[in-house]
C-alpha atoms as a PDB file:
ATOM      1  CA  UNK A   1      83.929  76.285  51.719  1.00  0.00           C
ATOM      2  CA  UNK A   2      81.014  74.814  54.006  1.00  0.00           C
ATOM      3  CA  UNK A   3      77.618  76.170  55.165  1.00  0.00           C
ATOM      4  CA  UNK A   4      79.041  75.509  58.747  1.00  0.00           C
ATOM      5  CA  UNK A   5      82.072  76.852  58.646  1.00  0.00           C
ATOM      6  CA  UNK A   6      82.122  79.973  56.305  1.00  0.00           C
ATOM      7  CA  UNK A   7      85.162  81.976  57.353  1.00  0.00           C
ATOM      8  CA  UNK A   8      83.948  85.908  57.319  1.00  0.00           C
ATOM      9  CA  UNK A   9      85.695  88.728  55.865  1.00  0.00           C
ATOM     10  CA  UNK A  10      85.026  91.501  57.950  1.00  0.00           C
ATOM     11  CA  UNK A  11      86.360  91.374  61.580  1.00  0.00           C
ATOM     12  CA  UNK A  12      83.405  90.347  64.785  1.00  0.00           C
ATOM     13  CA  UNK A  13      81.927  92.105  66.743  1.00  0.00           C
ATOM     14  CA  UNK A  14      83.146  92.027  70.517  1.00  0.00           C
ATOM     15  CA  UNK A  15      81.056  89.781  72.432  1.00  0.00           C
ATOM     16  CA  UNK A  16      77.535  91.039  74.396  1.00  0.00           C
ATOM     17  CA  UNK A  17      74.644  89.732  76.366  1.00  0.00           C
ATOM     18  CA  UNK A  18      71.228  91.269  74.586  1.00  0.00           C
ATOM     19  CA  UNK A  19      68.591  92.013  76.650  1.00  0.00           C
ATOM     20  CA  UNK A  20      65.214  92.403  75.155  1.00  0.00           C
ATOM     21  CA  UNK A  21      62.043  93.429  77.265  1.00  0.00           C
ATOM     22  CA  UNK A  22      58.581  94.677  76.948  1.00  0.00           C
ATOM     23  CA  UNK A  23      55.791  94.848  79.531  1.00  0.00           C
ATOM     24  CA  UNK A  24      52.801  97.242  80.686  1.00  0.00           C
ATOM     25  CA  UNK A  25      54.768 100.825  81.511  1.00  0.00           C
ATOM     26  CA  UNK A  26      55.028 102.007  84.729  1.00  0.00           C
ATOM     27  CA  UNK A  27      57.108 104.381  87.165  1.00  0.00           C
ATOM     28  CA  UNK A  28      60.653 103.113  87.845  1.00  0.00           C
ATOM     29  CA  UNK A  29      61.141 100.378  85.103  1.00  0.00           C
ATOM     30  CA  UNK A  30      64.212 101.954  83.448  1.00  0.00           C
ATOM     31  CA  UNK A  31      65.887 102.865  87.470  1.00  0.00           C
ATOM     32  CA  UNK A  32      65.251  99.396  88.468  1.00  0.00           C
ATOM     33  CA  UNK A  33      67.215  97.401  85.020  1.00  0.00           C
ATOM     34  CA  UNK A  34      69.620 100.479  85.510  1.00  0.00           C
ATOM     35  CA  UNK A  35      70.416  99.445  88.538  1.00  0.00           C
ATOM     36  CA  UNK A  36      70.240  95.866  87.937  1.00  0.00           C
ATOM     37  CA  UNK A  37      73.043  96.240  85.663  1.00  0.00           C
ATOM     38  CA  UNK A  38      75.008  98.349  88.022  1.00  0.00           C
ATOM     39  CA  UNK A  39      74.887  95.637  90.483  1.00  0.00           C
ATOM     40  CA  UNK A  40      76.240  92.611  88.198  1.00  0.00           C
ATOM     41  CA  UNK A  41      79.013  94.950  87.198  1.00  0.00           C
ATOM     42  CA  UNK A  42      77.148  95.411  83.485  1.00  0.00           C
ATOM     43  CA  UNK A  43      79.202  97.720  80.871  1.00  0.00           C
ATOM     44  CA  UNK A  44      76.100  98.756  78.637  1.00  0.00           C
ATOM     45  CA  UNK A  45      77.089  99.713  74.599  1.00  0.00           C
ATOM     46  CA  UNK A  46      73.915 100.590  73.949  1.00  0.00           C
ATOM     47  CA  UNK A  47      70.750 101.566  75.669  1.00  0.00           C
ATOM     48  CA  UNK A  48      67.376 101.873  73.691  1.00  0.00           C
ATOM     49  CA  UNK A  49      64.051 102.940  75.530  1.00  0.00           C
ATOM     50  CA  UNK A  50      60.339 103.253  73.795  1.00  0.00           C
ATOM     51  CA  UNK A  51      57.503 104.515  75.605  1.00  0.00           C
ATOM     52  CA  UNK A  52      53.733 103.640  73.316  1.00  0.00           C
ATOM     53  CA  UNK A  53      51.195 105.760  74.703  1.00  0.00           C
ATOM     54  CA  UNK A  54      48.828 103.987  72.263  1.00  0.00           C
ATOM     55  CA  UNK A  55      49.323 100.575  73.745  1.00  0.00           C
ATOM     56  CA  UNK A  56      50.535 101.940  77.331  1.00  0.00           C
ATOM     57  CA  UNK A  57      53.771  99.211  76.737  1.00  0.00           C
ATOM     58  CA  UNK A  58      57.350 100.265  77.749  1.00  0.00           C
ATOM     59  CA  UNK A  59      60.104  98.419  75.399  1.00  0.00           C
ATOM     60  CA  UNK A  60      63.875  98.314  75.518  1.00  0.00           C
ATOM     61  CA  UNK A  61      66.994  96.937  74.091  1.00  0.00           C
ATOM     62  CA  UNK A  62      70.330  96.722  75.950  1.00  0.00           C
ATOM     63  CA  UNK A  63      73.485  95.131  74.958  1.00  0.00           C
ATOM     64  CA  UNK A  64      76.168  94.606  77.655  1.00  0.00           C
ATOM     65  CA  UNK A  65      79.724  93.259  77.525  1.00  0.00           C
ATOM     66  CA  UNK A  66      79.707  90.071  78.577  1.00  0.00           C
ATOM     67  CA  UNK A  67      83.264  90.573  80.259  1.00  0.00           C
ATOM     68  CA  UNK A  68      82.134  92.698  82.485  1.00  0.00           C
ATOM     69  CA  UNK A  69      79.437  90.430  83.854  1.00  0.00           C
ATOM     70  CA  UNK A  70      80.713  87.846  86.273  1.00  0.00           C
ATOM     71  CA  UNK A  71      78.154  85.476  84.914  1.00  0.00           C
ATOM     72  CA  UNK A  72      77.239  82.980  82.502  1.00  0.00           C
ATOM     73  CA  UNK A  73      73.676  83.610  80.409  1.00  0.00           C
ATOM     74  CA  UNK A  74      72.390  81.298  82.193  1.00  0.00           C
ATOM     75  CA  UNK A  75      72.725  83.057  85.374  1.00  0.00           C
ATOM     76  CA  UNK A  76      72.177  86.271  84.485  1.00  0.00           C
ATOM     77  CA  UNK A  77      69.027  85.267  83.206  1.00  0.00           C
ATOM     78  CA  UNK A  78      68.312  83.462  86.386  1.00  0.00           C
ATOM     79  CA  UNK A  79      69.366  86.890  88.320  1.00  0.00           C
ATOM     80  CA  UNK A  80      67.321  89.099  85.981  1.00  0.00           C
ATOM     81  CA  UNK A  81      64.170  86.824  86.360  1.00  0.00           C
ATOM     82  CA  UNK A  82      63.922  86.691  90.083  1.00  0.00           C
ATOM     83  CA  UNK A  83      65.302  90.927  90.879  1.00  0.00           C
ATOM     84  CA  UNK A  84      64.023  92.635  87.772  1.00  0.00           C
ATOM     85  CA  UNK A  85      60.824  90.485  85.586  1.00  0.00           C
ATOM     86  CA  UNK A  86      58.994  89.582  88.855  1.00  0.00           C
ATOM     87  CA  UNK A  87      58.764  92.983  89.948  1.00  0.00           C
ATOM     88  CA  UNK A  88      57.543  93.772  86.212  1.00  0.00           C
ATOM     89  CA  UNK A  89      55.056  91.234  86.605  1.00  0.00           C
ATOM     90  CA  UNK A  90      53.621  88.688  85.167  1.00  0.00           C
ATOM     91  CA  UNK A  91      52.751  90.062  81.349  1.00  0.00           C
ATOM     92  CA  UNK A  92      56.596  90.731  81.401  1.00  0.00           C
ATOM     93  CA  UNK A  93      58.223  89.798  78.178  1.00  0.00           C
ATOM     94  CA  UNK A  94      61.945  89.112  77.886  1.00  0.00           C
ATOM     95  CA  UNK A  95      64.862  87.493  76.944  1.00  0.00           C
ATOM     96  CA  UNK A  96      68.736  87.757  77.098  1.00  0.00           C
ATOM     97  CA  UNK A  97      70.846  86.550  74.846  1.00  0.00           C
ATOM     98  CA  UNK A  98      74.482  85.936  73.951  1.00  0.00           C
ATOM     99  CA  UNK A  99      76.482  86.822  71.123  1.00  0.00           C
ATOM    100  CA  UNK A 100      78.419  83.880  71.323  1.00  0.00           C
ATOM    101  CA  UNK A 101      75.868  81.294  70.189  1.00  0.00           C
ATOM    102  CA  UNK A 102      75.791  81.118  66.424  1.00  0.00           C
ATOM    103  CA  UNK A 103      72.590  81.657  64.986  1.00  0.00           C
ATOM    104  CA  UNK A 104      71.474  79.725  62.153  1.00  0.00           C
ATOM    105  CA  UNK A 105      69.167  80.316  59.304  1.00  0.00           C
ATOM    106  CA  UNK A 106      67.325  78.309  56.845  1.00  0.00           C
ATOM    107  CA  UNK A 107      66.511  79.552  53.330  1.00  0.00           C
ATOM    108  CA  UNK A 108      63.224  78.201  51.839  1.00  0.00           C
ATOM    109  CA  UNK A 109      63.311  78.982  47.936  1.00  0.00           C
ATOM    110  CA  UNK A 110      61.182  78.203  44.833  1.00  0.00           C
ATOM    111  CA  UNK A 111      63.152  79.560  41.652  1.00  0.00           C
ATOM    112  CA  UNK A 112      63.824  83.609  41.861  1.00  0.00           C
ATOM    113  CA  UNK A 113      67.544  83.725  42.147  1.00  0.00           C
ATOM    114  CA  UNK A 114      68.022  87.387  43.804  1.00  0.00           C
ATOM    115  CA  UNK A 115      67.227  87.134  47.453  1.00  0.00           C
ATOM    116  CA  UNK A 116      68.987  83.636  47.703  1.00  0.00           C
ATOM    117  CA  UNK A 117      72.231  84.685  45.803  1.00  0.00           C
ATOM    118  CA  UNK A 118      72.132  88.274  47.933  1.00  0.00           C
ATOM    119  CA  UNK A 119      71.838  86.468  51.578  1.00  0.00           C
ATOM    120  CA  UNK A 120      74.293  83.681  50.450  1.00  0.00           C
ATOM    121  CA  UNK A 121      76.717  86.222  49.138  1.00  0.00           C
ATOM    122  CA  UNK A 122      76.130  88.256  52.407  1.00  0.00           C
ATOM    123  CA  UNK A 123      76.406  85.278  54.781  1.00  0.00           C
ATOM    124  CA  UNK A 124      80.504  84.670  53.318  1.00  0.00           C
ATOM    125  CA  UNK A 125      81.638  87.751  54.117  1.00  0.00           C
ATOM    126  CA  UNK A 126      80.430  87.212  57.336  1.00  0.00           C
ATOM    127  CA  UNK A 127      77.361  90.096  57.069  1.00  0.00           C
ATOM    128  CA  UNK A 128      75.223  88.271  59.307  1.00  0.00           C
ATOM    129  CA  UNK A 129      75.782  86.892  62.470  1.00  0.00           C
ATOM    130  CA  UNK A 130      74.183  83.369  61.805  1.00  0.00           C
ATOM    131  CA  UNK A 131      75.182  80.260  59.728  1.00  0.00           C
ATOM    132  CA  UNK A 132      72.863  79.364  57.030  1.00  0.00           C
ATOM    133  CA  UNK A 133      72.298  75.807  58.077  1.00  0.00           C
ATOM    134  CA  UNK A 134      70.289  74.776  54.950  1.00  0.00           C
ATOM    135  CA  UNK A 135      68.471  75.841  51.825  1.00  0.00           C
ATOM    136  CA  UNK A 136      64.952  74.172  50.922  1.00  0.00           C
ATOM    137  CA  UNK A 137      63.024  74.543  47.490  1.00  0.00           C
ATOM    138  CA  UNK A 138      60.216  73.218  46.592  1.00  0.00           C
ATOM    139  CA  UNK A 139      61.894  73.211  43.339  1.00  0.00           C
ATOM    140  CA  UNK A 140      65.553  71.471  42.313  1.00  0.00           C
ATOM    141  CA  UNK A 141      66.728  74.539  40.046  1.00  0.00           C
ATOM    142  CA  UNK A 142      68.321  76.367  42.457  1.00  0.00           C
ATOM    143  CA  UNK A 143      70.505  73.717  44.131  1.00  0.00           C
ATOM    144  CA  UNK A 144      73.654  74.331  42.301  1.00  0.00           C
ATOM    145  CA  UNK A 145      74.010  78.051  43.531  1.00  0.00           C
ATOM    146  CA  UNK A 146      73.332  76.491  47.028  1.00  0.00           C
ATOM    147  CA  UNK A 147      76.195  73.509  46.526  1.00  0.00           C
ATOM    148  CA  UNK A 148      78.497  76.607  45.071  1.00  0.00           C
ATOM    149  CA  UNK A 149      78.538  77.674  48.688  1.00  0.00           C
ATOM    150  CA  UNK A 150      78.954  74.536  50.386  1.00  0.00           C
ATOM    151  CA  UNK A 151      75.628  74.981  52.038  1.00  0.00           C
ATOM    152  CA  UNK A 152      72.958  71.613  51.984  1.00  0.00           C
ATOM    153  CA  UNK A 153      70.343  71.935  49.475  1.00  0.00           C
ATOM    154  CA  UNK A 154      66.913  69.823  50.381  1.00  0.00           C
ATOM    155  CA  UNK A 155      64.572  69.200  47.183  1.00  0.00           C
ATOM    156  CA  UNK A 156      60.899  69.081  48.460  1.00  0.00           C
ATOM    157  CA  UNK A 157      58.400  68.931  45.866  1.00  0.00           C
ATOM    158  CA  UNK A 158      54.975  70.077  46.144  1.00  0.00           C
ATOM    159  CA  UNK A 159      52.497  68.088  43.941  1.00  0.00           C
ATOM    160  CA  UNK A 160      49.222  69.443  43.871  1.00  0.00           C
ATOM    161  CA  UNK A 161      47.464  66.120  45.390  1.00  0.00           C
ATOM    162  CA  UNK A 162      50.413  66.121  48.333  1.00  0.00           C
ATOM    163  CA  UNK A 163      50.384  69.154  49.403  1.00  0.00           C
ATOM    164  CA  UNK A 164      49.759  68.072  53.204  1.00  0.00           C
ATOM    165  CA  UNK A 165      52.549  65.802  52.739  1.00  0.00           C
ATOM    166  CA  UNK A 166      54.668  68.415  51.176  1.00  0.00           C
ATOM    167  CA  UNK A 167      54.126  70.726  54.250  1.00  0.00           C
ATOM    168  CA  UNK A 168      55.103  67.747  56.735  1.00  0.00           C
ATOM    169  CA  UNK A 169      58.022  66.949  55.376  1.00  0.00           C
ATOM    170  CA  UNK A 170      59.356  70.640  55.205  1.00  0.00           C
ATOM    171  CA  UNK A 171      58.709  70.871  58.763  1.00  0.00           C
ATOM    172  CA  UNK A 172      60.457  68.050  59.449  1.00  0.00           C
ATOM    173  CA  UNK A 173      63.800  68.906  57.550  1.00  0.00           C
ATOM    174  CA  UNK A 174      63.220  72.927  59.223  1.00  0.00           C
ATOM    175  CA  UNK A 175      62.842  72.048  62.446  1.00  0.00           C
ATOM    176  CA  UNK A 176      65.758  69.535  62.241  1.00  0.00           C
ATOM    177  CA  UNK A 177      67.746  72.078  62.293  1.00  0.00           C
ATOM    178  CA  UNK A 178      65.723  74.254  64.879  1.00  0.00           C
ATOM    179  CA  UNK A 179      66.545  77.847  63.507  1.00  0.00           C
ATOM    180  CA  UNK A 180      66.190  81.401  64.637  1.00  0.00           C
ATOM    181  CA  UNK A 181      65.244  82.537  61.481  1.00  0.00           C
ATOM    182  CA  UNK A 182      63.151  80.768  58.493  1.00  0.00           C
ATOM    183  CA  UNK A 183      63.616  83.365  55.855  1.00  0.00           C
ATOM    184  CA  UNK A 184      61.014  82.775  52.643  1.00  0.00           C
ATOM    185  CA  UNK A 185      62.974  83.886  50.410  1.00  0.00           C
ATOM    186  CA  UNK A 186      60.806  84.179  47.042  1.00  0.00           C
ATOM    187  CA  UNK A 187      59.216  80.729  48.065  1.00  0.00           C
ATOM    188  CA  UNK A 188      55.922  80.705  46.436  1.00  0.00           C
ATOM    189  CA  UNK A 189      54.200  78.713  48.863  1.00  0.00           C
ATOM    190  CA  UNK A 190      51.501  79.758  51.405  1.00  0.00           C
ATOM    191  CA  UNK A 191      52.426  78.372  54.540  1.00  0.00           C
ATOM    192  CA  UNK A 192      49.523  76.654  56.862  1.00  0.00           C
ATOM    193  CA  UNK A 193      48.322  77.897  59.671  1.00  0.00           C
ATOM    194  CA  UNK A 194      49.855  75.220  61.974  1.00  0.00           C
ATOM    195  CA  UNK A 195      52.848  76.012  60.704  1.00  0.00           C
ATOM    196  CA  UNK A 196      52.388  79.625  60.430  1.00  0.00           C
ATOM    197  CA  UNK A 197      52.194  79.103  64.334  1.00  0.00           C
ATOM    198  CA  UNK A 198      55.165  76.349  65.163  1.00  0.00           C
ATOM    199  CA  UNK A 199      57.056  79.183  63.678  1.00  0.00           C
ATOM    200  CA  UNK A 200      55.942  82.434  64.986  1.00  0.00           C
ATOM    201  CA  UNK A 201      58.378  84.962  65.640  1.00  0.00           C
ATOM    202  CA  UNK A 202      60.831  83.211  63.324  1.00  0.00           C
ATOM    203  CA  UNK A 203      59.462  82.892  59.880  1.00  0.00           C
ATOM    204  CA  UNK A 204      60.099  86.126  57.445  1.00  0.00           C
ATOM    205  CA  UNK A 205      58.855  86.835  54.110  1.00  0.00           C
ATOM    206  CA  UNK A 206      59.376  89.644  51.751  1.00  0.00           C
ATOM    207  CA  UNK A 207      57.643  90.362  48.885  1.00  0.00           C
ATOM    208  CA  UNK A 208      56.809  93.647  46.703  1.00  0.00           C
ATOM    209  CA  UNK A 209      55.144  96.601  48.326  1.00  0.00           C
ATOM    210  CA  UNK A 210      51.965  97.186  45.507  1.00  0.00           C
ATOM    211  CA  UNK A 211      49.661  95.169  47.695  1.00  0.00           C
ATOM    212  CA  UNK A 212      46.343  95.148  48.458  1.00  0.00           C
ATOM    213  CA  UNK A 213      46.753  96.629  44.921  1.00  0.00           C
ATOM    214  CA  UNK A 214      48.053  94.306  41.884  1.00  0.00           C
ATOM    215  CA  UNK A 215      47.255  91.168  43.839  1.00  0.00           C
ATOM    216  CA  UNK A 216      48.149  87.730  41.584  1.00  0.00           C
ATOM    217  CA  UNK A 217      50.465  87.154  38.937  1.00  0.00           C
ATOM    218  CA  UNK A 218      52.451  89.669  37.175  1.00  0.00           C
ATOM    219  CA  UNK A 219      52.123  92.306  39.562  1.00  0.00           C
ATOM    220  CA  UNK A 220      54.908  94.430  37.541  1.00  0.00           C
ATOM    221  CA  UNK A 221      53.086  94.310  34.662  1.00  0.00           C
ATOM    222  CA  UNK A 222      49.997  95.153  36.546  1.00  0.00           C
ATOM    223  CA  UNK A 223      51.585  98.202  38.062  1.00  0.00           C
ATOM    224  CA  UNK A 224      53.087  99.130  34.613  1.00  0.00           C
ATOM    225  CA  UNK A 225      49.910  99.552  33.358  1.00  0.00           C
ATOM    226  CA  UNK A 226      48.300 101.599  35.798  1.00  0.00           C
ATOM    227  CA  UNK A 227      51.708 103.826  35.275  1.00  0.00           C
ATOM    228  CA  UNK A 228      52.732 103.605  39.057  1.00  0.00           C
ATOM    229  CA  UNK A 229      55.180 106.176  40.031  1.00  0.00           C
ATOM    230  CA  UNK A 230      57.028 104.631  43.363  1.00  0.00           C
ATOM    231  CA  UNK A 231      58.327 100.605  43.676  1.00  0.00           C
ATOM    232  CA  UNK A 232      58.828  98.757  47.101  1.00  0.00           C
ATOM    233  CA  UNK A 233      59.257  95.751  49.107  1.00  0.00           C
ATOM    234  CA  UNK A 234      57.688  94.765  52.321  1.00  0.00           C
ATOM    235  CA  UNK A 235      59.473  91.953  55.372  1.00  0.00           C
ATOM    236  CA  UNK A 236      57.340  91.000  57.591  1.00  0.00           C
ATOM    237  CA  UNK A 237      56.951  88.247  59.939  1.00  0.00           C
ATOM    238  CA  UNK A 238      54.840  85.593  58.777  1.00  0.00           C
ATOM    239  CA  UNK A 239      51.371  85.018  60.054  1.00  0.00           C
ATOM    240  CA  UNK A 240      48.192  82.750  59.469  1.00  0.00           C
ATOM    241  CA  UNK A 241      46.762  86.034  57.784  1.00  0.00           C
ATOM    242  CA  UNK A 242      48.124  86.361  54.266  1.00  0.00           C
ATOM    243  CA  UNK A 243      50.987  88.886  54.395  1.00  0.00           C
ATOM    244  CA  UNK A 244      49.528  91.050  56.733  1.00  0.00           C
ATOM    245  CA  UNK A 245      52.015  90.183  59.466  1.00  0.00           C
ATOM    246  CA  UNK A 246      53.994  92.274  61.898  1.00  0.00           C
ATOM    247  CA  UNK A 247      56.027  95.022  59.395  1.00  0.00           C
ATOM    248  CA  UNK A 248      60.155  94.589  59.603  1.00  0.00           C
ATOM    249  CA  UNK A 249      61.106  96.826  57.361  1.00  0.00           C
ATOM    250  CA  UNK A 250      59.863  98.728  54.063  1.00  0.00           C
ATOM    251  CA  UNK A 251      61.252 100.725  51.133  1.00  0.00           C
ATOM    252  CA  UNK A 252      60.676 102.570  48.283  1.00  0.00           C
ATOM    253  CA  UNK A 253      62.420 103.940  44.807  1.00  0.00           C
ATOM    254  CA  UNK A 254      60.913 106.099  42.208  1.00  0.00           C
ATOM    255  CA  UNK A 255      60.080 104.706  38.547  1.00  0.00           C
ATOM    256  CA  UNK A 256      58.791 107.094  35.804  1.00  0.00           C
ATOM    257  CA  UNK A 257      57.159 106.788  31.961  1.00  0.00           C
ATOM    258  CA  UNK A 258      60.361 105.890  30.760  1.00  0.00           C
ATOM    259  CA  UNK A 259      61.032 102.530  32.766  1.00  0.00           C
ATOM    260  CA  UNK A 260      59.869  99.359  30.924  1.00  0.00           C
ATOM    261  CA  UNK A 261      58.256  96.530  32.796  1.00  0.00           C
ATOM    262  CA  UNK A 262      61.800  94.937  32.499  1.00  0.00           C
ATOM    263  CA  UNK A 263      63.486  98.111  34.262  1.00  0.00           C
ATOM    264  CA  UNK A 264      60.576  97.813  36.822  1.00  0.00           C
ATOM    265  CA  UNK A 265      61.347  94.343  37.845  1.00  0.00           C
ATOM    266  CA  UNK A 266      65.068  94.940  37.852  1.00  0.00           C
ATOM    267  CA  UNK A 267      64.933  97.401  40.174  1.00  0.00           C
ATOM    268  CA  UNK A 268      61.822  95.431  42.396  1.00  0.00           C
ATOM    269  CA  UNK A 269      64.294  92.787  42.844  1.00  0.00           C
ATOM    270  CA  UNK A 270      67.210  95.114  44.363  1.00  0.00           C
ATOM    271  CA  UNK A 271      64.996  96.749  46.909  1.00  0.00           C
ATOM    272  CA  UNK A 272      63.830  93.624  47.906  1.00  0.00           C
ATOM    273  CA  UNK A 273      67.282  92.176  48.505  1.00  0.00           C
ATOM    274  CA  UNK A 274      68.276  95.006  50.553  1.00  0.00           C
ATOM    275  CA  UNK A 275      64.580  94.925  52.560  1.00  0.00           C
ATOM    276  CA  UNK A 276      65.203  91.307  53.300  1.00  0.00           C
ATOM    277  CA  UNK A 277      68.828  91.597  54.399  1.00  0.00           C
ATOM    278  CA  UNK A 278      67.914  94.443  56.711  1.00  0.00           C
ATOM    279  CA  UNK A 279      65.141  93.277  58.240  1.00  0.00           C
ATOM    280  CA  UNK A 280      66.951  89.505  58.772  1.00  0.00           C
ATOM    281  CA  UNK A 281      70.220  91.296  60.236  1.00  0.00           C
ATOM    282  CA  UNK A 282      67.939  93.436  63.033  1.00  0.00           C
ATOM    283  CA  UNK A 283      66.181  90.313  63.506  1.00  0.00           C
ATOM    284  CA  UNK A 284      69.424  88.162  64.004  1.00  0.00           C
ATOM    285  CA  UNK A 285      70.729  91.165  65.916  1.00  0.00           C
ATOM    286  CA  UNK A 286      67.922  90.929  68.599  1.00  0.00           C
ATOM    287  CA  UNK A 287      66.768  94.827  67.403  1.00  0.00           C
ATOM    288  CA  UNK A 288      62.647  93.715  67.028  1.00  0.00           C
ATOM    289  CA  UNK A 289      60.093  93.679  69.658  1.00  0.00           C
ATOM    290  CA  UNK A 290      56.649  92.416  68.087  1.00  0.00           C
ATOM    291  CA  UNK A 291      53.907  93.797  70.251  1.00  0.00           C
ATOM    292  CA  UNK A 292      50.671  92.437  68.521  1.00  0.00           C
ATOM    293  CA  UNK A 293      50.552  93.422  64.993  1.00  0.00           C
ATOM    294  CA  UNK A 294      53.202  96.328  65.390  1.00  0.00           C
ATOM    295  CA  UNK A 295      57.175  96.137  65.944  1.00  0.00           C
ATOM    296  CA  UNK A 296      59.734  98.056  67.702  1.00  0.00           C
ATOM    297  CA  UNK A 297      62.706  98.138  65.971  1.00  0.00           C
ATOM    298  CA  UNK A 298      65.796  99.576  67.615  1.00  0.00           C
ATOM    299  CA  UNK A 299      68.228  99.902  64.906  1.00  0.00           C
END
C-alpha cells in the first residue's frame, strides 16, 4: 500500500470537465454559457445557479462529460475565455477543470489522532478524489499511523527560538508537492501571514464551534462548566485573521447534564471528522465559490 497509489474501494466517478464561475450579475449570463455548451457539443450532469442580491454577484457550477466535448481542457478553456469570460468582463472569475487530474492533498498534524486517522481511512477506500501526497507534523508521534498507510511522513519541529525557520522549511516540503488542498488537520500552529497568503484558497482548518466563546486551552472543559447545551465544529479556509476565514461547512449535536467532559470531547472529535471530510470533499469536488468572506457551496 502507497500514498500514490492507493487502490479505492468504491467504483469512480465517470469523467467531467467542472466549470466554476462568478462575476457581477447581469441579463443573459446563464443563455450565453447555455449556449456555449450547446455549441461544443457539452452533455451537462449538473447545473447549479446562485443569484446574491446582497453582493449583486451571479455564481455557478457545471459539470459536463468530457466525452461529449471534442476538446481537451486546455481548449475548452481557451474557447470559454475568448466566447463566454470576455463578454463577462473583466472582474470575471473562473476556472474549468478536469476530473482526470488527480488531486493531491497534504496533511499538516501536531498529535490529535482523529481527523488524521478519519481522512487517511477515507482516502483508501477511495472517498476522496485526491492522493494524499504527504503528512507533516510538527511533532514525530504520529508518523507510524502515517507509514501504516504507505503515505510519507515529514518531522518538522518547531522550537520556540526557530520558529521563522520552522515556517520556511514547511513551506518548502508543502509546496514541493504543490497541492490543491493543505488540510490543518488538528495542527496547533498559527500559520503567518505570508503564508496564510501563498496558500489562499487552499489551506483548511477545522476546529470546534464554541468560539469567540471558550477561547485557549481546554475549551471542553470550559464549555462544561458553563453547562453548554449544543457541540460543533467549524472548516473554514484559512486566512491572516485568526479563524475567521471564509465558512466551509458547520455542525452541531446536542449534549445535556449528564455528559462528562470526557463524553463532550468524544463526541467534539466525531463532528469534527465528519465537518472536515465534508468540507475537503466539496472542496476537492470543485463545489465552493469564495466571494470575499462568504462561500457558495453547491453541494
Amino acid at each position: 500500500m502507497t500514498g500514490t497509489q492507493t487502490t479505492p474501494i468504491t467504483d469512480q466517478p465517470e469523467h467531467r470537465y467542472v466549470l466554476t464561475l462568478g462575476c457581477p450579475d447581469r441579463l443573459g449570463i446563464v443563455a450565453r454559457i447555455s449556449s456555449f455548451l450547446t455549441e461544443v457539443g457539452g452533455w451537462i450532469t449538473e447545473a447549479a445557479y446562485h443569484s446574491d442580491a446582497d453582493t449583486g454577484w451571479f455564481f455557478t457550477r457545471q459539470a459536463i462529460r468530457t466525452d461529449s466535448v471534442p476538446y481537451t481542457a486546455d481548449e475548452l478553456r481557451e474557447r470559454f475565455a475568448t466566447e463566454v469570460a470576455d463578454w463577462l468582463g473583466p472582474e470575471t472569475e473562473w476556472k474549468l477543470t478536469d476530473s482526470r487530474d488527480t488531486k493531491s492533498i497534504v496533511l499538516l498534524v501536531s498529535k490529535e489522532t482523529h481527523c488524521l486517522i478519519d481522512l487517511l481511512g477515507r482516502a483508501h477506500r477511495g472517498e476522496l478524489p485526491a492522493t494524499i501526497s504527504a503528512v507533516i507534523g510538527n511533532h514525530a508521534e504520529l508518523e507510524d499511523l502515517a507509514t501504516r498507510f504507505g503515505i510519507p511522513f515529514h518531522h518538522v519541529p518547531f522550537a520556540r527560538d526557530r520558529r521563522s525557520e520552522a515556517f520556511a522549511e514547511l513551506a518548502r516540503v508543502v509546496d514541493g508537492f504543490d497541492p490543491d488542498a493543505v488540510v490543518l488537520a488538528r495542527f496547533m500552529q498559527i500559520l503567518p501571514p505570508k503564508l496564510c497568503e501563498a496558500w489562499a484558497g487552499r489551506a483548511i482548518n477545522i476546529h470546534h464551534s464554541f468560539l469567540p466563546s471558550f477561547v485557549g486551552a481546554r475549551p471542553y472543559h470550559q464549555a462544561f462548566a458553563r453547562g453548554v447545551k449544543l457541540i460543533g465544529a467549524t472548516c473554514h479556509y484559512v486566512t491572516a485573521d485568526l479563524d475567521a476565514g471564509p465558512i466551509i461547512e458547520q455542525d452541531v449535536i446536542r449534549v445535556d447534564h449528564s455528559d462528562s467532559v470526557a463524553d463532550m470531547v468524544r463526541q467534539g472529535r466525531d463532528i469534527e471528522t465528519l465537518v472536515l471530510a465534508r468540507g475537503l470533499r466539496w472542496h476537492l469536488e470543485d463545489r465552493i465559490l469564495v466571494h470575499g468572506r462568504r462561500t457558495v457551496i453547491f453541494n
